[in-house]
Every structure is written in structure tokens, then in C-alpha cells.
N, C-alpha and C. Protein backbone atom coordinates (compact mmCIF):
# COMPACT_ATOMS: atom_id res chain seq x y z
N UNK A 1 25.03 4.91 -19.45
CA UNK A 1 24.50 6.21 -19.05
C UNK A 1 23.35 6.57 -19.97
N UNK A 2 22.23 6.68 -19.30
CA UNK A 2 21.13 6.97 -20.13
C UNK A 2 21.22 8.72 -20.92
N UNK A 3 20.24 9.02 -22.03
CA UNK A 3 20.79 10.32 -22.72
C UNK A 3 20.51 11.29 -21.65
N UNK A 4 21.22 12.43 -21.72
CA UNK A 4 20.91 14.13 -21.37
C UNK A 4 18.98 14.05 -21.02
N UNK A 5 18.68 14.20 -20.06
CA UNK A 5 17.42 14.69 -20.05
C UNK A 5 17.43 16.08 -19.62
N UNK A 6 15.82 16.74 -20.29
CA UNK A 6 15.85 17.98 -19.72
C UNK A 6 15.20 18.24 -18.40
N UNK A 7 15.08 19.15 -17.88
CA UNK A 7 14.98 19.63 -16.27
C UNK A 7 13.40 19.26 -16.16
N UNK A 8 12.46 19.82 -17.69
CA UNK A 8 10.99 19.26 -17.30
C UNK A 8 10.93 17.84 -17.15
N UNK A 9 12.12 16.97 -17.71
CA UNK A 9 11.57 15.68 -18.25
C UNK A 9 12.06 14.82 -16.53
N UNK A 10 13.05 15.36 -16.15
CA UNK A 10 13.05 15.24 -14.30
C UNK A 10 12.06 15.16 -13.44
N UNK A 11 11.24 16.35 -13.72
CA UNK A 11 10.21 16.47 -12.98
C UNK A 11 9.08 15.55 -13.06
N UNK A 12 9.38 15.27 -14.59
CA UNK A 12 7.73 14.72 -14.44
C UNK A 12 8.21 13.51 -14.16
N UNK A 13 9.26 12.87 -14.10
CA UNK A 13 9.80 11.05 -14.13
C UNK A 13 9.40 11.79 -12.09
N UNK A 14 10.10 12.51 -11.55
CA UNK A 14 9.96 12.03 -10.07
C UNK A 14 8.51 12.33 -9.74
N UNK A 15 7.60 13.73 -10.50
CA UNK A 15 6.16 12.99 -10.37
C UNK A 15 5.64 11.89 -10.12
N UNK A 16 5.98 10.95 -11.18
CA UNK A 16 5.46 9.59 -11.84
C UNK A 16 5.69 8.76 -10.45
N UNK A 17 6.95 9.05 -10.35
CA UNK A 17 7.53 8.69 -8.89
C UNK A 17 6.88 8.43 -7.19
N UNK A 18 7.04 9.69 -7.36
CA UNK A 18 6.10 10.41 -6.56
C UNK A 18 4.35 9.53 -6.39
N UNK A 19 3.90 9.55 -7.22
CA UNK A 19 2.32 8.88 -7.70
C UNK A 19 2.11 7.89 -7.44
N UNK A 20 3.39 6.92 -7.75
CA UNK A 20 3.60 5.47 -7.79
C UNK A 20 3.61 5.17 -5.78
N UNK A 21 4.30 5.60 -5.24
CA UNK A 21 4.76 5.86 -4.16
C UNK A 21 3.18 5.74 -3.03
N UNK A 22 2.29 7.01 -3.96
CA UNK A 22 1.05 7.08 -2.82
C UNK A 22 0.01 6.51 -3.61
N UNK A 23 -0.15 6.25 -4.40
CA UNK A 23 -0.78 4.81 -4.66
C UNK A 23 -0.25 3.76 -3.77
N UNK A 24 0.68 3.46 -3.71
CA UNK A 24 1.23 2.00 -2.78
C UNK A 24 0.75 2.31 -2.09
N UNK A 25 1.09 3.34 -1.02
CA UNK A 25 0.12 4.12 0.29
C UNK A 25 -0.93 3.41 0.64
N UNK A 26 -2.21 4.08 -0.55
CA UNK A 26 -3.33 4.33 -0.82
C UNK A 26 -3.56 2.30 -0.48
N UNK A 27 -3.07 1.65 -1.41
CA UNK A 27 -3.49 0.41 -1.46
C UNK A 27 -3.43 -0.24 0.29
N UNK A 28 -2.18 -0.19 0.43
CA UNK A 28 -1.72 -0.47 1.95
C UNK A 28 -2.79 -0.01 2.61
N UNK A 29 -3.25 1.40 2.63
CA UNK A 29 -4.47 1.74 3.97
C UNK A 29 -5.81 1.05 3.75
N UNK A 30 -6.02 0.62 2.61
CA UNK A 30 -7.46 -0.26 2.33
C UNK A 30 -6.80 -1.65 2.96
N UNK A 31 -5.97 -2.51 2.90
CA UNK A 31 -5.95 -3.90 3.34
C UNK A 31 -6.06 -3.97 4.43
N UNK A 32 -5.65 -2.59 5.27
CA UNK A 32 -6.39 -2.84 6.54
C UNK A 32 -7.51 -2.57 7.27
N UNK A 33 -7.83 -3.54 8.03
CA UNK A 33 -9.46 -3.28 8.02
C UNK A 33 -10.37 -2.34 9.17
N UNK A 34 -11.47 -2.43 8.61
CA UNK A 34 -12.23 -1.55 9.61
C UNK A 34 -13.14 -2.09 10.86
N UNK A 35 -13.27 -3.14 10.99
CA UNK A 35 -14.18 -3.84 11.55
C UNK A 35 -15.27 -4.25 10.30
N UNK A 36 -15.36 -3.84 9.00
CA UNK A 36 -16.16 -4.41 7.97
C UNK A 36 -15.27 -5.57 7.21
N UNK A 37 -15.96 -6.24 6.44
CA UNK A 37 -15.53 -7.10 5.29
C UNK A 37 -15.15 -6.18 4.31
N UNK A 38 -14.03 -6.38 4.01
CA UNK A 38 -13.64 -5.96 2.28
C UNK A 38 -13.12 -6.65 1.67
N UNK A 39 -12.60 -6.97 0.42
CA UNK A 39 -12.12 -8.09 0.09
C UNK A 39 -10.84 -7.71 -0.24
N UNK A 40 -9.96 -6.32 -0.44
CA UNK A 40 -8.93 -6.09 -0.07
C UNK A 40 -8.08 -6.03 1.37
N UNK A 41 -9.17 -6.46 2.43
CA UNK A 41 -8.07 -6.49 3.48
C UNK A 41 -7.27 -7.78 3.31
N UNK A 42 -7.62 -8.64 2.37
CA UNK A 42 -6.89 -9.70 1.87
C UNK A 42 -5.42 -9.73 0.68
N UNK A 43 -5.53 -8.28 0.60
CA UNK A 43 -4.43 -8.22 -1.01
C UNK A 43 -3.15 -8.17 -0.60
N UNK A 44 -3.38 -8.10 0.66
CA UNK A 44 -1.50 -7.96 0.80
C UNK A 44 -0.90 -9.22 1.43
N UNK A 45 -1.80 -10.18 1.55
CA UNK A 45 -1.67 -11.19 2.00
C UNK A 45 -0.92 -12.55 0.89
N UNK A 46 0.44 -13.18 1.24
CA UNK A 46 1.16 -13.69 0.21
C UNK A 46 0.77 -15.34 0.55
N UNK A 47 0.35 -16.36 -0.27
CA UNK A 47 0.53 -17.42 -0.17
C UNK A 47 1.63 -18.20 -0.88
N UNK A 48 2.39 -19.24 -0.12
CA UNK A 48 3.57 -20.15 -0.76
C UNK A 48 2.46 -20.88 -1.31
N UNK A 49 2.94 -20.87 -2.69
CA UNK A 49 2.17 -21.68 -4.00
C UNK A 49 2.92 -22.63 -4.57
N UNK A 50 3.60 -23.32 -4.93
CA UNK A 50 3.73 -23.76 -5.54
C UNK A 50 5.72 -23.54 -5.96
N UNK A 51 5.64 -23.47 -4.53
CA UNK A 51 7.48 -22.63 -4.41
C UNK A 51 7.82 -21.24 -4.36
N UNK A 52 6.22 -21.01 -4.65
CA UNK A 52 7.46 -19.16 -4.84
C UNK A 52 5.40 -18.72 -4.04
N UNK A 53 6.24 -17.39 -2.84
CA UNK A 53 5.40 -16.69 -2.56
C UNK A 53 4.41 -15.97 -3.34
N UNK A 54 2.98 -15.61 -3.13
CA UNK A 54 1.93 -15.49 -4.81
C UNK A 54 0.85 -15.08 -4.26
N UNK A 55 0.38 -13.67 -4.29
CA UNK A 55 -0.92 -13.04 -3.84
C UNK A 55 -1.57 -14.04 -3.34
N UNK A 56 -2.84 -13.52 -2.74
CA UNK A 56 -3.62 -14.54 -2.77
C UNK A 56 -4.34 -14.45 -3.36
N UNK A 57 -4.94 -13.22 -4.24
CA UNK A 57 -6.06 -12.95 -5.22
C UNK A 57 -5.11 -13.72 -6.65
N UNK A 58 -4.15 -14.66 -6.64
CA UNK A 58 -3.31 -15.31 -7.84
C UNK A 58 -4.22 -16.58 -7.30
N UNK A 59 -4.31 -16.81 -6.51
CA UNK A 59 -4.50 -18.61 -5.99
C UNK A 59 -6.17 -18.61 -5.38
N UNK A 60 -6.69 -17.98 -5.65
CA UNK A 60 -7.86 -17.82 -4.92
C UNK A 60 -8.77 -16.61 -5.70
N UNK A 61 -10.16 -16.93 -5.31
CA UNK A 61 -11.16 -15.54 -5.18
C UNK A 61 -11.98 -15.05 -3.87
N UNK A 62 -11.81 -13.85 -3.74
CA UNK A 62 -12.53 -13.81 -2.41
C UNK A 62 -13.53 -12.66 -2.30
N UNK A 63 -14.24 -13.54 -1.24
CA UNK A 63 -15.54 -12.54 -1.56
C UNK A 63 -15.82 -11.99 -0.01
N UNK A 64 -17.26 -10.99 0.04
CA UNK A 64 -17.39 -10.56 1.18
C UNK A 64 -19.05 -10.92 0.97
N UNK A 65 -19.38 -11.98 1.48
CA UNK A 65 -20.80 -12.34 1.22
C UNK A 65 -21.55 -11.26 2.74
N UNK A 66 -20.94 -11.15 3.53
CA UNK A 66 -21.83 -10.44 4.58
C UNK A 66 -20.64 -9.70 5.25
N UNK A 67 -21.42 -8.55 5.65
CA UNK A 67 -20.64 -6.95 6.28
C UNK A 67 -19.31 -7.55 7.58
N UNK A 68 -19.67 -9.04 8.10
CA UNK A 68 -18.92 -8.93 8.74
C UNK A 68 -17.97 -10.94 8.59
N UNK A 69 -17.82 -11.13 7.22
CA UNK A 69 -17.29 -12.37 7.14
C UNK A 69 -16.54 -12.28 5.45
N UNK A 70 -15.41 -12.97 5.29
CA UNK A 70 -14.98 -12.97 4.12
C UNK A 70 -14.73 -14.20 3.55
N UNK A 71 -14.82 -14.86 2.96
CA UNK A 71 -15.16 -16.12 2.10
C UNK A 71 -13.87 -16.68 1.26
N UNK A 72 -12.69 -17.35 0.94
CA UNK A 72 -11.63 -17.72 0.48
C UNK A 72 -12.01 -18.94 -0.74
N UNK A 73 -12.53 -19.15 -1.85
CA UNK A 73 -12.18 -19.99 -2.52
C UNK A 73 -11.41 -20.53 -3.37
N UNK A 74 -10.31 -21.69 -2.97
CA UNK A 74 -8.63 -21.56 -3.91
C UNK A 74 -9.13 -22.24 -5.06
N UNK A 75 -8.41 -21.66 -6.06
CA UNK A 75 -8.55 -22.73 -7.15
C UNK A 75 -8.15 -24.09 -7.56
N UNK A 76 -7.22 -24.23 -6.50
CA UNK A 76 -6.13 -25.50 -5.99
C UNK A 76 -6.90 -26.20 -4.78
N UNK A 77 -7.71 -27.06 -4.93
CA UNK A 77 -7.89 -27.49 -3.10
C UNK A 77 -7.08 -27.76 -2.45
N UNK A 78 -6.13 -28.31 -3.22
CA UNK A 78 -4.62 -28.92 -2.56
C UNK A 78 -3.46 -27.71 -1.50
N UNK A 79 -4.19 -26.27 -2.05
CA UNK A 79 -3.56 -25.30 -1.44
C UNK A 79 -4.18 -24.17 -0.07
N UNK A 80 -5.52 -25.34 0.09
CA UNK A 80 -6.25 -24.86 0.99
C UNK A 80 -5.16 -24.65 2.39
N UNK A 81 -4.75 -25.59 2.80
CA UNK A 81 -4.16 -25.06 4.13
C UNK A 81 -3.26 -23.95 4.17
N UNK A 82 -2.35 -23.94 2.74
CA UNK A 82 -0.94 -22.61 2.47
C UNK A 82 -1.52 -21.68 3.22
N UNK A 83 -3.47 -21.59 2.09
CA UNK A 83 -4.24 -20.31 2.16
C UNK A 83 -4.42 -19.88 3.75
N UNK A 84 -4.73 -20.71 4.46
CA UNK A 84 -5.13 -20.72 5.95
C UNK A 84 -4.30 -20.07 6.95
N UNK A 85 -2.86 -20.93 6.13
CA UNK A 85 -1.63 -20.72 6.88
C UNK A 85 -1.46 -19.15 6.87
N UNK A 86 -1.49 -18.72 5.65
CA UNK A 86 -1.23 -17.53 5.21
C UNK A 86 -1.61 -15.98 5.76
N UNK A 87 -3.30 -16.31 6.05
CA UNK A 87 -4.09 -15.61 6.62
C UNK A 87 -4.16 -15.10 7.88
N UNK A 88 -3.79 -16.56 8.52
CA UNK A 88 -3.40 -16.79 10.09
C UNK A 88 -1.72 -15.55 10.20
N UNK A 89 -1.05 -16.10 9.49
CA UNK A 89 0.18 -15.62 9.84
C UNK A 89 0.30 -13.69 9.22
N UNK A 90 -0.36 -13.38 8.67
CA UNK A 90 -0.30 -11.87 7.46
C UNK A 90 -0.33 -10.69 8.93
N UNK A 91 -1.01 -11.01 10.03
CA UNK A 91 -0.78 -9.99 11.42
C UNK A 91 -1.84 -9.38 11.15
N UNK A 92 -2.55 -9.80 10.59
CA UNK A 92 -4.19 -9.07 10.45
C UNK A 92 -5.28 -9.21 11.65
N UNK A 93 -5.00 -10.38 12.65
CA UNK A 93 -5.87 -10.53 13.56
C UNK A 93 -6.99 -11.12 12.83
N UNK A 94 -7.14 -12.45 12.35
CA UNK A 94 -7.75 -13.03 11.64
C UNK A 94 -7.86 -14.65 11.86
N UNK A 95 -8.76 -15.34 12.45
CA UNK A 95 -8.53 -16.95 11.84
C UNK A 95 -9.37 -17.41 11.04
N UNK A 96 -8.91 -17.88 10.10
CA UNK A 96 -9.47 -18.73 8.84
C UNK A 96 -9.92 -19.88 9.86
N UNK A 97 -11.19 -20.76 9.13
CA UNK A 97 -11.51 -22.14 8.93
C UNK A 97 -12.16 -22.54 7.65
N UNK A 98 -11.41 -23.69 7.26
CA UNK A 98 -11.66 -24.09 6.29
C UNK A 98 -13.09 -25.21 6.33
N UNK A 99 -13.58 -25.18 5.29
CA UNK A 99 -15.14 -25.89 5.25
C UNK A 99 -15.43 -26.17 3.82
N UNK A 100 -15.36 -27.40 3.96
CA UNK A 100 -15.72 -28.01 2.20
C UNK A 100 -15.63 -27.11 1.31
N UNK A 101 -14.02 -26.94 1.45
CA UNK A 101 -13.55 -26.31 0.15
C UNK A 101 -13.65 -24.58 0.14
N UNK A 102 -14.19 -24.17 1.34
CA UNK A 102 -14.39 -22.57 1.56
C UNK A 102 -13.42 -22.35 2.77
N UNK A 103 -12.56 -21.68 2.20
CA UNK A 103 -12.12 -20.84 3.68
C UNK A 103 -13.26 -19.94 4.12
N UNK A 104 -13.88 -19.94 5.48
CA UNK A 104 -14.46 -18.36 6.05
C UNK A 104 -13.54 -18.08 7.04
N UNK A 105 -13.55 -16.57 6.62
CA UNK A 105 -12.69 -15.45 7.40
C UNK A 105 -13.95 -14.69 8.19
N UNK A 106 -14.38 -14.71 9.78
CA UNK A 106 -14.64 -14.05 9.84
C UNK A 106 -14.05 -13.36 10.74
N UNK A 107 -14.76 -11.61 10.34
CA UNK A 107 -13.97 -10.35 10.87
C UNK A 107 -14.31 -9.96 12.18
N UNK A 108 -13.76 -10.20 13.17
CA UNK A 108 -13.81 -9.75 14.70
C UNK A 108 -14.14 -8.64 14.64
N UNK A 109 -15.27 -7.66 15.59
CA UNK A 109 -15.42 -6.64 15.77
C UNK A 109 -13.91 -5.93 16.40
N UNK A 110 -13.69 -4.87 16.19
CA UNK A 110 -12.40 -4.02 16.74
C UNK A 110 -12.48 -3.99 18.28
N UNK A 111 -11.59 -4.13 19.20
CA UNK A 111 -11.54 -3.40 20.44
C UNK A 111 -11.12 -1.91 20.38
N UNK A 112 -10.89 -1.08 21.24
CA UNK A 112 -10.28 -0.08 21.69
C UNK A 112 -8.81 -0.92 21.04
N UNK A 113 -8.11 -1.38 21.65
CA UNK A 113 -6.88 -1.71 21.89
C UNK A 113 -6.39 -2.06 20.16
N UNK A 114 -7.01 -2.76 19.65
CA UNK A 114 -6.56 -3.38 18.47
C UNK A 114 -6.82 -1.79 17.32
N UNK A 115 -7.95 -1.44 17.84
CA UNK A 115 -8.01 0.19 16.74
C UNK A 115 -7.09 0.88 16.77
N UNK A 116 -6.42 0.96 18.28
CA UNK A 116 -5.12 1.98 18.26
C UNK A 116 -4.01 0.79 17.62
N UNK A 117 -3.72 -0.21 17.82
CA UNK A 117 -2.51 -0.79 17.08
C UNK A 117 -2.64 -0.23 15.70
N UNK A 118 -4.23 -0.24 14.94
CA UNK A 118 -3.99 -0.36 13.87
C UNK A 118 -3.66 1.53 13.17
N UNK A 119 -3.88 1.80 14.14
CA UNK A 119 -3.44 3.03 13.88
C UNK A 119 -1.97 3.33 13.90
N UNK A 120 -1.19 2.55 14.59
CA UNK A 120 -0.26 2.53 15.01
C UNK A 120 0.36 1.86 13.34
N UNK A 121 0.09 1.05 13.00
CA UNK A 121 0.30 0.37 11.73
C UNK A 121 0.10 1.00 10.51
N UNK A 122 -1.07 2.26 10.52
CA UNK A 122 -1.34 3.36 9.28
C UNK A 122 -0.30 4.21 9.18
N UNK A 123 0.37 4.69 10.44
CA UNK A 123 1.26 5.61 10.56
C UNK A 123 2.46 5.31 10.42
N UNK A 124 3.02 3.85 10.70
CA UNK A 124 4.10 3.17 10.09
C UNK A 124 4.46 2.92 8.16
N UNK A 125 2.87 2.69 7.53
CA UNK A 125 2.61 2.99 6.53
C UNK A 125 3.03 4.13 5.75
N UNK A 126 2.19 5.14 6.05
CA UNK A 126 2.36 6.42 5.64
C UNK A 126 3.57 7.21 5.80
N UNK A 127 4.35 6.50 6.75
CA UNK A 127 5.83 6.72 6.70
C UNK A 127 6.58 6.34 5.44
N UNK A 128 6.72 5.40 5.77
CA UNK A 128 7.23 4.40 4.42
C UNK A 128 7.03 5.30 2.95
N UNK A 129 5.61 5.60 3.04
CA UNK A 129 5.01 6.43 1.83
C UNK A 129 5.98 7.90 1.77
N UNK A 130 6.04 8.38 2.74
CA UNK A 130 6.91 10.10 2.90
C UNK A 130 7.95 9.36 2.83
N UNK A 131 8.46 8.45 3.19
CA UNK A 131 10.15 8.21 2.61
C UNK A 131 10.18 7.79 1.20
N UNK A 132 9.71 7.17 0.62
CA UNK A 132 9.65 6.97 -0.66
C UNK A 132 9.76 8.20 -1.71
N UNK A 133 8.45 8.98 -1.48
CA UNK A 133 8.34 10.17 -2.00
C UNK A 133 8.93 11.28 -1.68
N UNK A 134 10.06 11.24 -0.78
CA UNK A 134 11.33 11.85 -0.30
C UNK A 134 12.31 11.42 -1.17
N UNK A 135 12.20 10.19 -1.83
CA UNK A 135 13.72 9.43 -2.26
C UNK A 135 13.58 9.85 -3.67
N UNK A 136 11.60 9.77 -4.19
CA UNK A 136 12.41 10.69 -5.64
C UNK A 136 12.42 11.56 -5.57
N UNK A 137 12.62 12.45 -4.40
CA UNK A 137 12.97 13.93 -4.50
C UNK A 137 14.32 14.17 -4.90
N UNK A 138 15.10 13.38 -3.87
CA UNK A 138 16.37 13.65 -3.81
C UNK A 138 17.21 12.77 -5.12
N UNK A 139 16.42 11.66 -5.48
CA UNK A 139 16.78 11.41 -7.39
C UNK A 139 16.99 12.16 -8.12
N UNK A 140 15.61 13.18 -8.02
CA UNK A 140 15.41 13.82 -9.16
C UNK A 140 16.57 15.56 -8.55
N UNK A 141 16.74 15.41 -7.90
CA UNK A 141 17.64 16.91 -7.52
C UNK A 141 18.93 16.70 -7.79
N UNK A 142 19.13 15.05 -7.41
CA UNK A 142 20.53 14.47 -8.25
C UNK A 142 20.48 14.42 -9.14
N UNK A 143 19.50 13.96 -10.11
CA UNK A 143 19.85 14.27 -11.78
C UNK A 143 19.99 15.82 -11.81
N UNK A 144 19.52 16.59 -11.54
CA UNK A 144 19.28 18.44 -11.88
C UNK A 144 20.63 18.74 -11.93
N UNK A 145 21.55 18.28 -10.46
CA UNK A 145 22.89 18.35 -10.93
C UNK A 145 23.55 17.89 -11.70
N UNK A 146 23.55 17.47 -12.08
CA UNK A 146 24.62 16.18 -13.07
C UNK A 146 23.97 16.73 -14.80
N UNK A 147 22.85 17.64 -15.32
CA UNK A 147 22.59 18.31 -15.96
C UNK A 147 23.81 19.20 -16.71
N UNK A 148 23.60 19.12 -17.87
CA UNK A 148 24.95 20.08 -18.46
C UNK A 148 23.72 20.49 -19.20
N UNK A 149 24.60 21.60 -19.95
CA UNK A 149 24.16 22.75 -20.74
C UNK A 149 22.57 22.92 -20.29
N UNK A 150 22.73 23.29 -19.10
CA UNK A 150 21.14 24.18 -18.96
C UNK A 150 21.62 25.20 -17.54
N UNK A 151 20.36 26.46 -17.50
CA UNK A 151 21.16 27.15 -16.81
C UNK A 151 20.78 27.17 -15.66
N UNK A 152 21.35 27.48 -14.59
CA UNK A 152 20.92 27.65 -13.15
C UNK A 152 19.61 28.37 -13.07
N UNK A 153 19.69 28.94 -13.88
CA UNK A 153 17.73 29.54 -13.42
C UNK A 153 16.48 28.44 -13.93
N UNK A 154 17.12 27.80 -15.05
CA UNK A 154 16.42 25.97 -15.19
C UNK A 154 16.61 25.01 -13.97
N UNK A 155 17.77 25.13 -13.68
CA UNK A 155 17.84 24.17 -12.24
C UNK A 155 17.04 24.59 -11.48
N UNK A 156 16.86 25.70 -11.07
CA UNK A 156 15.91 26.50 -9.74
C UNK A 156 14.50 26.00 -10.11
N UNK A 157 14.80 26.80 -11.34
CA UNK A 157 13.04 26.44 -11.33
C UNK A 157 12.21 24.81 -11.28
N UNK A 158 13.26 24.44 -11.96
CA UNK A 158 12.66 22.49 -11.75
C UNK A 158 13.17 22.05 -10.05
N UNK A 159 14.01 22.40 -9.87
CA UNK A 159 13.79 22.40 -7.91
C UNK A 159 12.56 22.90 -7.55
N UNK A 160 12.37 24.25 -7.65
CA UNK A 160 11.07 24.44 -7.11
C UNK A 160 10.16 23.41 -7.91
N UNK A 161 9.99 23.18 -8.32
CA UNK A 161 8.89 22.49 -8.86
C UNK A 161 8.38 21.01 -8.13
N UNK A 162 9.78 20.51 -8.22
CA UNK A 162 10.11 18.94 -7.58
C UNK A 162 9.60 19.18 -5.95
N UNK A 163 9.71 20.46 -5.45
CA UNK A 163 9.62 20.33 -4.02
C UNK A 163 8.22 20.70 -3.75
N UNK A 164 7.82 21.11 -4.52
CA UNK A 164 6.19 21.50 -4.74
C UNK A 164 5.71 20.41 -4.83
N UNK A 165 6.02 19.41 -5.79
CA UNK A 165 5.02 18.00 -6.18
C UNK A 165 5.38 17.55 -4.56
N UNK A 166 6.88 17.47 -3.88
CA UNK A 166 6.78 16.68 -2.96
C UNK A 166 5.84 17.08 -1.87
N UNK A 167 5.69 18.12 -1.27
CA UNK A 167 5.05 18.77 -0.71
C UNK A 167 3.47 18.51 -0.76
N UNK A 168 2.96 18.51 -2.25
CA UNK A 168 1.96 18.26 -2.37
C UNK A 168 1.70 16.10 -2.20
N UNK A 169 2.58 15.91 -2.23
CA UNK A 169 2.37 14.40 -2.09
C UNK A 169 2.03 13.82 -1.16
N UNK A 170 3.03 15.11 -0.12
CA UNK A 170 3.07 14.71 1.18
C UNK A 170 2.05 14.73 2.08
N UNK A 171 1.51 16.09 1.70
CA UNK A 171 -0.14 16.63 2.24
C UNK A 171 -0.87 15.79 1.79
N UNK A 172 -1.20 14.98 0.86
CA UNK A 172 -1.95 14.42 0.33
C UNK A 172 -2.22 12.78 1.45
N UNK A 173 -1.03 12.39 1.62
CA UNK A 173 -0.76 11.46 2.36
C UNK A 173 -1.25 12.04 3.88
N UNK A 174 -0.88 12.73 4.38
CA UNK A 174 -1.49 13.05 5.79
C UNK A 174 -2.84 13.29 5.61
N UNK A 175 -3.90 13.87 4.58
CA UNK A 175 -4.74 13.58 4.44
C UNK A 175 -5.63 12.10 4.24
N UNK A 176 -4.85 10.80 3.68
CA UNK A 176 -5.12 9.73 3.89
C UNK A 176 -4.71 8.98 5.34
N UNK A 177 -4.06 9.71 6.10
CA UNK A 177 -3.91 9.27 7.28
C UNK A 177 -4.98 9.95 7.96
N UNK A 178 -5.09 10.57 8.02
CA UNK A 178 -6.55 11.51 8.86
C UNK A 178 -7.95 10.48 8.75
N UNK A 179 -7.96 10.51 7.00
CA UNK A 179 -8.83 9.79 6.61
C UNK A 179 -9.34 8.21 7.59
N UNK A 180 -8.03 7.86 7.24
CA UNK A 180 -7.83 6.29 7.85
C UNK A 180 -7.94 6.11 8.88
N UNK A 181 -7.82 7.26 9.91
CA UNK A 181 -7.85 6.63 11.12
C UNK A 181 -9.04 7.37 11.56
N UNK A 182 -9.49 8.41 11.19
CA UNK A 182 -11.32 8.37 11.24
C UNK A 182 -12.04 7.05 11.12
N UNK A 183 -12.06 6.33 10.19
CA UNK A 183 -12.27 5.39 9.68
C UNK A 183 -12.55 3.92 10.77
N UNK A 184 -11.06 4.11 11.51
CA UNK A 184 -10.52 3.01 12.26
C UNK A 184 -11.02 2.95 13.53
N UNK A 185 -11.49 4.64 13.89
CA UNK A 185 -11.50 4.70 14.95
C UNK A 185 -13.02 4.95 15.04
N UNK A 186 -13.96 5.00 13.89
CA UNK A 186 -15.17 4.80 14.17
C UNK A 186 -15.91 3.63 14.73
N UNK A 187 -16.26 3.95 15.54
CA UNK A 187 -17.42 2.65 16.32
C UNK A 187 -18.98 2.06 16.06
């Protein structure tokens, strides 16, 4: 059993929480793409390396030499196809070909159809994100109880507090969904 914490020191751990949570968010809505090159629509993408699943920015560097192509160079040649495999399979709508030692990725312009999937995919996201930052709510309201020697007007007030950060986390996140699918849905 970890020591007695106090009611501020709750708050700020499900903050931290909280932060951690829409950052992940935040990262998740950049890997997917816009119809441009970025070189994070590649980060969430896992290659089998060497036995164990491994970024691909671990096994590789990648670049965006032009607005609409992305460039794969492994540091392994031997792991060129994993990389291929990898790319192909991540549900990005993507095929790699490999070329003396370069993967090129290039990026298909968007349809109608594929913009709304991917919208469909931001909002699955940003879910994930409000449940998360729901879960240290309800952490941190479970520690508040389990609190001795402090008084119910300390509990209240670090409740309110906790539901304020969530609140504000939450808005924050529908604002990156707004964002994102402006974004997605520009032509």
C-alpha cells in the first residue's frame, strides 16, 4: 500500500493522467493522414524485427522528400520486406515498393469515401481518449475515498477539481476532433 496521499497530490497524479491520455490522442490524430506526406503518418506503424514487434522509426528513417510521397530507409536491408509487410498491413491505405534499398510510400490522393472512413477512425480515437481520461477520473475519486484524516469539505473540493480537469480534457479533445476532421475533409 503506497503512503496516505493528500487530496491536492490526487489531483495533480490524475492531471498527469489526464495529459498523458490526450497527448496519446494528439499523437494518434497526426499518424493519420491528410492526403499530404508526413512522416508521422508512419509512427504508429509496428515492424516484426528481429522477434519482437518495434516502431518503425526503431528500424528505419523516414522521410517526406515531396508533398505527396514518403521514403522508408531500414537500417537492416535484410528487414526491407518486414518494413513493406508492415506498411501494407497498418490499414493506412498505403502500398510500399521497395527500390534499391528505398521503400517509396506513395500517398494516394483521398476520395470522398476514404475521408469519411477516416473520420470514422478519428472519432473511434478520440473515444478511446474520453475513456481513458474518464478512467483517471474515477482513480482519482477512488483514492479521495479511501482518504483518512481529511475532511469532507477536502474531498469536495478535490472532486470538484478532478471533474473540472476532466471536463476540460474533454473539451480539449473535441476540439482536436473538429480540428482533425477539418483537416481530413479539406480538398
Amino acid at each position: 500500500m503506497s503512503a496516505a496521499k493528500t487530496p491536492a497530490e490526487v489531483v495533480k497524479s490524475a492531471r498527469a493522467g489526464m495529459d498523458k491520455a490526450m497527448e496519446n490522442t494528439r499523437k494518434e490524430f497526426a499518424s493519420i493522414r491528410t492526403g499530404k506526406a508526413t512522416t508521422q503518418l508512419l509512427d504508429l506503424v509496428k515492424v516484426e524485427a528481429y522477434g519482437n514487434p518495434m516502431p518503425l522509426n526503431q528500424v528505419a528513417s523516414v522521410a517526406a522528400p515531396e508533398p505527396r510521397l514518403l521514403t522508408v530507409t531500414p537500417w537492416d536491408k535484410g528487414l526491407t520486406k518486414a518494413i513493406e509487410k508492415a506498411i501494407t498491413e497498418a490499414g493506412l491505405g498505403l502500398n510500399p515498393a521497395a527500390q534499391g534499398g528505398i521503400i517509396r510510400v506513395p500517398i494516394p490522393a483521398l476520395n470522398e469515401e476514404r475521408r469519411k472512413d477516416l473520420v470514422k477512425v478519428v472519432h473511434k480515437l478520440a473515444e478511446e481518449g474520453r475513456v481513458a481520461v474518464r478512467h483517471h477520473r474515477q482513480d482519482a475519486m477512488g483514492q479521495l475515498k479511501k482518504l483518512e484524516h481529511v475532511s469532507e469539505d477536502e474531498k469536495k473540493h478535490a472532486e470538484k477539481d478532478i471533474q473540472k480537469a476532466t471536463d476540460d480534457h474533454i473539451k480539449h479533445i473535441e476540439d482536436m476532433i473538429k480540428a482533425k476532421e477539418a483537416e481530413i475533409m479539406e480538398v
